[in-house]
Each structure stands twice: as C-alpha cells, then as structure tokens.
Protein backbone atom coordinates (compact mmCIF):
# COMPACT_ATOMS: atom_id res chain seq x y z
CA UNK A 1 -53.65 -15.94 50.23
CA UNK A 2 -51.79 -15.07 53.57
CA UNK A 3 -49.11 -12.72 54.28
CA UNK A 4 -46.41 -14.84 53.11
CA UNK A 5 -48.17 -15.28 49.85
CA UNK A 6 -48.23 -11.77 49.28
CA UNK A 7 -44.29 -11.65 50.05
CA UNK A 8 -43.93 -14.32 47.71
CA UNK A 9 -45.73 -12.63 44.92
CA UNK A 10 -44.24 -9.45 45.40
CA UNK A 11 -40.74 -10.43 45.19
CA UNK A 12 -40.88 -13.26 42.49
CA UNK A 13 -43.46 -11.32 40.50
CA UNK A 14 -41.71 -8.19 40.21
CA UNK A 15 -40.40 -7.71 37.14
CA UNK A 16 -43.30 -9.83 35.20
CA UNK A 17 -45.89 -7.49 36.84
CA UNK A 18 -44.32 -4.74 34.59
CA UNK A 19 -43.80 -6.50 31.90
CA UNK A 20 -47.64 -8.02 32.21
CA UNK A 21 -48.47 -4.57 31.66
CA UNK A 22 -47.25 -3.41 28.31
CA UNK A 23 -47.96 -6.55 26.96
CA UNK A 24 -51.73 -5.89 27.99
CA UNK A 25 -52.23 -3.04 25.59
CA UNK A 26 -51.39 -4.89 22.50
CA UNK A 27 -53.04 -8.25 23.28
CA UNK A 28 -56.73 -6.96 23.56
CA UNK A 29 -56.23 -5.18 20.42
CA UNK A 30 -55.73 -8.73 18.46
CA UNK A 31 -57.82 -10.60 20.20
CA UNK A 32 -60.45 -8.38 18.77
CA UNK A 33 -59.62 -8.47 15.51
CA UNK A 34 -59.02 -12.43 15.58
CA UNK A 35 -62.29 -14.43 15.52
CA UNK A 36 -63.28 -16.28 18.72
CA UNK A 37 -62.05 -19.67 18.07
CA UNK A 38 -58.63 -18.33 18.75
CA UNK A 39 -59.36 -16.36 21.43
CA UNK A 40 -60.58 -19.76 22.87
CA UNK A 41 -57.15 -21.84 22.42
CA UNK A 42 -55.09 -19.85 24.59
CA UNK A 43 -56.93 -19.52 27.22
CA UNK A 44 -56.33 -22.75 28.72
CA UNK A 45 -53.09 -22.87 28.27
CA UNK A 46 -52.45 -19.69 30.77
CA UNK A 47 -54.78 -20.78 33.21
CA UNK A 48 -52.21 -23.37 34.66
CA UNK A 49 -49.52 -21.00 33.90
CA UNK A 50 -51.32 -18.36 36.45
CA UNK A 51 -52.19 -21.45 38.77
CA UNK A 52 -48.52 -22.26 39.82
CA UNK A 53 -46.82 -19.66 41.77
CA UNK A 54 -43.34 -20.45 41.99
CA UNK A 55 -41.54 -18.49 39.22
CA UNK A 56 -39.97 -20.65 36.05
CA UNK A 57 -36.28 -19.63 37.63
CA UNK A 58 -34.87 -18.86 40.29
CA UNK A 59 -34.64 -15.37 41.30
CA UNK A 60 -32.13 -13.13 43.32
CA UNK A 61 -34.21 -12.09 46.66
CA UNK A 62 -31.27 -9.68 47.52
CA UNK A 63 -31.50 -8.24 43.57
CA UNK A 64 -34.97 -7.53 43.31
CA UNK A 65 -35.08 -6.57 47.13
CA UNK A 66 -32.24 -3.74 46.15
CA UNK A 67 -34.11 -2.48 43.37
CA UNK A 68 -37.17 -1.96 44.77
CA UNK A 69 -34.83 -0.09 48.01
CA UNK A 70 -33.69 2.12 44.99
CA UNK A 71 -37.05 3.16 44.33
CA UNK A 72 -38.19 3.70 47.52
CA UNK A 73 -36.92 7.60 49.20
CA UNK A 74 -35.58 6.02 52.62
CA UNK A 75 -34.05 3.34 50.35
CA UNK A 76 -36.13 0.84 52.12
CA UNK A 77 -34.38 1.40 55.50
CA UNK A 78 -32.99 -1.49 57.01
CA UNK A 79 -35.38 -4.32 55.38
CA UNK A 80 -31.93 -6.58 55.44
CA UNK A 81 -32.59 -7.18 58.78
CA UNK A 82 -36.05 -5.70 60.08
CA UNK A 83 -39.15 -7.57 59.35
CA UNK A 84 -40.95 -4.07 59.26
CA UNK A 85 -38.66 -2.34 56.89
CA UNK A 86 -38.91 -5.73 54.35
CA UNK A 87 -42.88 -5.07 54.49
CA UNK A 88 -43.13 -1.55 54.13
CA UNK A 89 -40.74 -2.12 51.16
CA UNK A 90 -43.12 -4.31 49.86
CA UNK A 91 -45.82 -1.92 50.56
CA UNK A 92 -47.42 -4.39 52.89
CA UNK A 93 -48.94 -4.05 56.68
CA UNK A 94 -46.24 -3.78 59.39
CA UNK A 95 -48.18 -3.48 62.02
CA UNK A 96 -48.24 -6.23 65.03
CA UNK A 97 -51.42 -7.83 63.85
CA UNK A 98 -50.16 -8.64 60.51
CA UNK A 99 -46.24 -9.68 62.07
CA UNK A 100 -48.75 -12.09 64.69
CA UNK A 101 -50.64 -13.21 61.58
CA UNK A 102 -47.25 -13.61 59.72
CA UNK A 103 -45.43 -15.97 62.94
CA UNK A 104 -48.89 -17.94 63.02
CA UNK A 105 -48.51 -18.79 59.29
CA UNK A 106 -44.80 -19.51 59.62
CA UNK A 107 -45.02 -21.03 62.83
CA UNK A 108 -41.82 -19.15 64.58
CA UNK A 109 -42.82 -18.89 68.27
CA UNK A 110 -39.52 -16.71 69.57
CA UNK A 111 -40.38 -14.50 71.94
CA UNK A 112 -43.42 -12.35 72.76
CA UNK A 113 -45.43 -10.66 69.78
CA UNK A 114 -43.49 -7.03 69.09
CA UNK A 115 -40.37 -8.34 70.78
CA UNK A 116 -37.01 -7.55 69.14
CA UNK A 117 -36.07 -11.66 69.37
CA UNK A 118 -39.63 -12.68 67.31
CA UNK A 119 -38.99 -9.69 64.87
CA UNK A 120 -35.89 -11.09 64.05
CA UNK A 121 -36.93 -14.86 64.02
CA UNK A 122 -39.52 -13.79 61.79
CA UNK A 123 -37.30 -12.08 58.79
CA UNK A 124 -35.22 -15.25 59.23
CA UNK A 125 -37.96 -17.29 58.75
CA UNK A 126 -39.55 -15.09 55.95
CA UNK A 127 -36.08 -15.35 54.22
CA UNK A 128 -35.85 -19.32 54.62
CA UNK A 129 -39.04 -19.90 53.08
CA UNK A 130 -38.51 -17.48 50.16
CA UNK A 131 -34.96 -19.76 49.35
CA UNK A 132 -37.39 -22.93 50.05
CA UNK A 133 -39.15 -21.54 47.32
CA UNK A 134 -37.03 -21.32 44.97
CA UNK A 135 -35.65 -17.61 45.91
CA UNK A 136 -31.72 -17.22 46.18
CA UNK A 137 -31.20 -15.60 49.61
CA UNK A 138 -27.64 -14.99 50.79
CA UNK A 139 -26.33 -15.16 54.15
CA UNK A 140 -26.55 -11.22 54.21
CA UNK A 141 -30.27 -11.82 54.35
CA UNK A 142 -30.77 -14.44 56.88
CA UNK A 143 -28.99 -12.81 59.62
C-alpha cells in the first residue's frame, strides 16, 4: 500500500479502528464456545468486507481531521494547509523522501521536491483524491 493508502486508511478508518477494538474482546470469547461450523460461515463474508477500502459512507475529512487535531498537543499545527502538518497528524513520515514518494504516486509535478509551490500542490492533491474517494473535503481544505 503507498502513502496515499495509508492517508486513506487513516482518515476513513478512524473511528471503526476503535470500535474494531472493543468488539475484539467479546468475539473470540464466542467463537470459542460455538463449534467450528460457525466459526466457518462468517468468515467469508468479512473477507470482502476487509477487501474494499472505501468506507460504506461518506465521511467528513475536515471532522475526523479536527478530532484527531484535538488529540494531538500542538493541535495538529497547520495540517489545513501544510502537507507536513496533515502527516504528522496522521502519525505518518514527513520527511522529503516520503512527500517525493507521495508526488510520484499522485503524479503532481509543481515545483522542485521540498519547494513551498510542490508542498502545497501536494495537500491539494492529497485532498482531491480523498473527496474522489468518497471523503467530503471543503474548500477550507483544498486551498
């Protein structure tokens, strides 16, 4: 999965990572009471589930982007705008080499690597493909 991908996940998988996670504790406990024919049927039936990554609705980029600020202790600096604040929100790698490996994916071509014009190019493009994907994204965040 590239960069992008990991955006993706991270912002459209937010709030279903935490709920994944109490969930967890009382599903094992079940499945090991219930005989393994049972255990059998749903499997498949996640499997394609876990297979398509676009979320069942659409979700509010600038929402879940806000909470996670609200967690953060530099409220996620200026991630609105700054392709390096929106990754270090999302606890991803800033640095040049991933941005370079983040243009190549998305194909924006503005400027030199590190340069002010491709960093902003790049959160543009980062926030066109999250709405192409089924992300709301408001004007705020494609500046």
């Amino acid at each position: 999965m590239g960069l992008f991908g990991n955006i993706l996940n991270k912002i459209f998988h937010h709030d279903s990572a935490k709920a994944a996670t109490p969930q967890s504790s009382p599903v094992p406990a079940p499945a090991s009471a219930a005989p393994t024919p049972a255990a059998s049927a749903p499997s498949p039936a996640p499997t394609p589930t876990a297979a398509v990554p676009q979320p069942a609705a659409a979700v509010d980029v600038a929402a879940v982007l806000s909470a996670m600020a609200s967690m953060k202790d530099d409220h996620g600096g200026n991630y609105q705008s700054s392709i390096v604040d929106l990754l270090k929100l999302l606890d991803l790698d800033p640095s040049l080499t991933a941005r370079k490996e983040l243009a190549e994916e998305l194909g924006v071509h503005a400027g030199e690597h590190g340069s002010a014009a491709q960093n902003i190019a790049l959160h543009r493009a980062v926030m066109d493909q999250l709405a192409a994907n089924g992300g709301i994204v408001p004007d705020s965040l494609r500046q």
